[in-house]
Protein backbone atom coordinates (compact mmCIF):
# COMPACT_ATOMS: atom_id res chain seq x y z
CA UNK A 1 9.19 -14.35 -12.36
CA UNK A 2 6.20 -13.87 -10.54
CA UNK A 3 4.72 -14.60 -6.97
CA UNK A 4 1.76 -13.47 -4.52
CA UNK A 5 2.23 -12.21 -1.15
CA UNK A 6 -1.08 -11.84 1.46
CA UNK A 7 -1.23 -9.16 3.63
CA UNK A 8 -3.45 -9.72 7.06
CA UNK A 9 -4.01 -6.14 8.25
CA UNK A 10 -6.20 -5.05 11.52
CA UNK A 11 -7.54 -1.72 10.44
CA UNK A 12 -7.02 1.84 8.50
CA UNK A 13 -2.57 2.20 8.66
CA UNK A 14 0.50 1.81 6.62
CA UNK A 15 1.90 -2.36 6.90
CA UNK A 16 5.18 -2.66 5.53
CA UNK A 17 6.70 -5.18 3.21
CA UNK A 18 9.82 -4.55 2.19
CA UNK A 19 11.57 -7.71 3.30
CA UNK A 20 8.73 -10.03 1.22
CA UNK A 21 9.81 -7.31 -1.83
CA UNK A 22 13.73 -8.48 -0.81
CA UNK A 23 13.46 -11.90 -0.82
CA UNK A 24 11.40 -12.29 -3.95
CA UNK A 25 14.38 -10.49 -5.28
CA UNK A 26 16.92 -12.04 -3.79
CA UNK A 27 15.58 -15.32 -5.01
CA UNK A 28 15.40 -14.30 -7.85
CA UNK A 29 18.96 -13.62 -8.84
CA UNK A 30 18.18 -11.14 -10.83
CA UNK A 31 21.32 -8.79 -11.31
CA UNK A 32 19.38 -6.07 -13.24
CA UNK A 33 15.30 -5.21 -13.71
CA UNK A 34 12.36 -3.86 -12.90
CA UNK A 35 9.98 -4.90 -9.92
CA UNK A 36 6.35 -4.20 -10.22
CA UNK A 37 3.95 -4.76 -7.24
CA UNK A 38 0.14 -4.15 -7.68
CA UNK A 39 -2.62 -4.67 -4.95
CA UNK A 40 -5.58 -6.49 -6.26
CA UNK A 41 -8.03 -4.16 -3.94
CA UNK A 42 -9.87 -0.60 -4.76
CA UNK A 43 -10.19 0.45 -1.23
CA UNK A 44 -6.33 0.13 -0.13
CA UNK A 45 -2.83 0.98 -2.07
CA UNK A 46 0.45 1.13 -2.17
CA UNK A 47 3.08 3.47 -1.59
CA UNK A 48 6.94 3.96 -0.88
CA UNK A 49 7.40 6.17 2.46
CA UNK A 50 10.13 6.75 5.04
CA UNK A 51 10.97 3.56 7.43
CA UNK A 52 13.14 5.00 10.13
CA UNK A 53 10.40 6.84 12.18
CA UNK A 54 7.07 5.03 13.10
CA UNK A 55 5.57 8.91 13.24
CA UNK A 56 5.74 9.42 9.78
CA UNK A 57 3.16 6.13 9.27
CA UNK A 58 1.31 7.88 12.63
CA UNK A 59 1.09 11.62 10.74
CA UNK A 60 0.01 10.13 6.77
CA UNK A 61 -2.69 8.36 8.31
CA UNK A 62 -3.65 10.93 10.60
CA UNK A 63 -3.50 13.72 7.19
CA UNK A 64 -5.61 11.24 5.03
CA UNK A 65 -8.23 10.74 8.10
CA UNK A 66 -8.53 14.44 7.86
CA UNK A 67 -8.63 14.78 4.40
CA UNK A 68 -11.03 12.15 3.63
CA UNK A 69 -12.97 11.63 6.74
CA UNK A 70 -15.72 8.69 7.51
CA UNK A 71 -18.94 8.78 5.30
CA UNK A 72 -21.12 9.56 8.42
CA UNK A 73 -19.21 12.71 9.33
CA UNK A 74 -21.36 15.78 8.62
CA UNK A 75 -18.73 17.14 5.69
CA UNK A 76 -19.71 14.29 3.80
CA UNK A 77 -22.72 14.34 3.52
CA UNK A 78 -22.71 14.07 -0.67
CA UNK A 79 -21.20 10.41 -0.60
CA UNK A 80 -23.79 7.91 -2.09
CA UNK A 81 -21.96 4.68 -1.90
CA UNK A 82 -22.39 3.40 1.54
CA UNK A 83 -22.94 -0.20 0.69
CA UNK A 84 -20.26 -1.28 3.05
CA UNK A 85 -20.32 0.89 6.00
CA UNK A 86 -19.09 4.25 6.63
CA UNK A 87 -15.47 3.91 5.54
CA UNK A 88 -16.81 2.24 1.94
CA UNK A 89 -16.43 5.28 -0.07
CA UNK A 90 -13.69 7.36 1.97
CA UNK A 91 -11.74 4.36 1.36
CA UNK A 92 -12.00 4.20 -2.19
CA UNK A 93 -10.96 7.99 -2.85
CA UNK A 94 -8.14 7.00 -0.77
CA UNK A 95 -6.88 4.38 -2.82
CA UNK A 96 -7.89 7.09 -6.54
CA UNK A 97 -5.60 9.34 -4.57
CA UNK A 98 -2.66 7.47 -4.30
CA UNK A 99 -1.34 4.03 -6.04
CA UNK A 100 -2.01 0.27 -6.48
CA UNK A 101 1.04 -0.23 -8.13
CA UNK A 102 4.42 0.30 -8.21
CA UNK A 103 7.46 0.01 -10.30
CA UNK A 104 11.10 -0.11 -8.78
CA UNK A 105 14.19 -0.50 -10.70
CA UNK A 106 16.45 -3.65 -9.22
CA UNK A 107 19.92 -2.44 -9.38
CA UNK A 108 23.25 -5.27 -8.14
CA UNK A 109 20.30 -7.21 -7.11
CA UNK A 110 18.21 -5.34 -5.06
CA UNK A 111 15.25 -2.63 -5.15
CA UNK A 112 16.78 0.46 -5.32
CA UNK A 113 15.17 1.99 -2.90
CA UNK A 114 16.90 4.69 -1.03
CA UNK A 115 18.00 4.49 2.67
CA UNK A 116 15.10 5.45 4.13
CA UNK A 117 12.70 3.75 2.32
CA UNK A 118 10.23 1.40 2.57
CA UNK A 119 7.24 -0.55 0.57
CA UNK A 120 4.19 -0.62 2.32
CA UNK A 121 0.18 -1.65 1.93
CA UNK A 122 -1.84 1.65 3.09
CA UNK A 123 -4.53 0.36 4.56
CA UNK A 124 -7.60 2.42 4.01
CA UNK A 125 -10.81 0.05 5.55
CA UNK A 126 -11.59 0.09 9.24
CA UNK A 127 -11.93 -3.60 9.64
CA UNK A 128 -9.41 -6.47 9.02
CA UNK A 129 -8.64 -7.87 5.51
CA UNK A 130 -6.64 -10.63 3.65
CA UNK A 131 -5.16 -7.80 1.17
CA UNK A 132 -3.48 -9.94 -2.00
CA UNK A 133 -0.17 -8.23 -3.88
CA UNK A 134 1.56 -9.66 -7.03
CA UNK A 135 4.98 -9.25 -7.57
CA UNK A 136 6.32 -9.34 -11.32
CA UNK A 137 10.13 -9.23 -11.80
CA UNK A 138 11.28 -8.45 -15.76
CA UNK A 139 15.05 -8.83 -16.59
């Protein structure tokens, strides 16, 4: 089973969509598998992070914003690829660093995520997008 989810997002942050994960799950009545999301986009990702405290979304963008800062900030000055604006390339080492997909083992019917987690699009680009994810569920 198989579906695609779009993601509107507003800007560089982490958007979270666990409940679309859930119901394609659910509706699948699928008792035992493996669910696979992947982003069709090099300049955002994926990622499975704490959903209890909004800081946590607040402090990973904040560290990635610091690691990998805007093209036209003097420490990186070496970046060549530009061809979309300062956030171009700093978004695409971004996405290398972390995923664009994900695999999550569906246990009584559900992701087995732990308590605290959550799936989320990480946002990388300053300006809105129509990010696309496919879900693939194997029994």
């Amino acid at each position: 089973m198989q579906t695609r989810i779009t993601v509107a997002t507003t800007g560089p942050g982490l958007y979270e969509i666990t409940e679309e994960a859930l119901a394609f799950v659910r509706e699948a009545r699928v008792d035992t598998g493996l669910l696979t999301l992947f982003v069709r986009h090099t300049s955002c990702s994926l990622l499975i992070q704490e959903n209890a405290d909004p800081d946590v979304r607040r402090d990973l963008d904040a560290f990635f914003r610091r690691l990998v800062p805007s093209a036209d900030d003097p420490s990186m000055g070496w970046v060549v690829h530009t061809t979309e604006g300062p956030d171009d390339m700093p978004a695409h080492i971004k996405a290398a660093l972390t995923a664009v997909s994900l695999s999550i083992p569906v246990v009584e019917g559900l992701p087995a995520l732990g308590t605290w987690q959550g799936i989320y699009l990480f946002e990388h680009r300053e300006r809105p997008y129509r990010r696309e994810i496919v879900m693939h569920l194997s029994a």
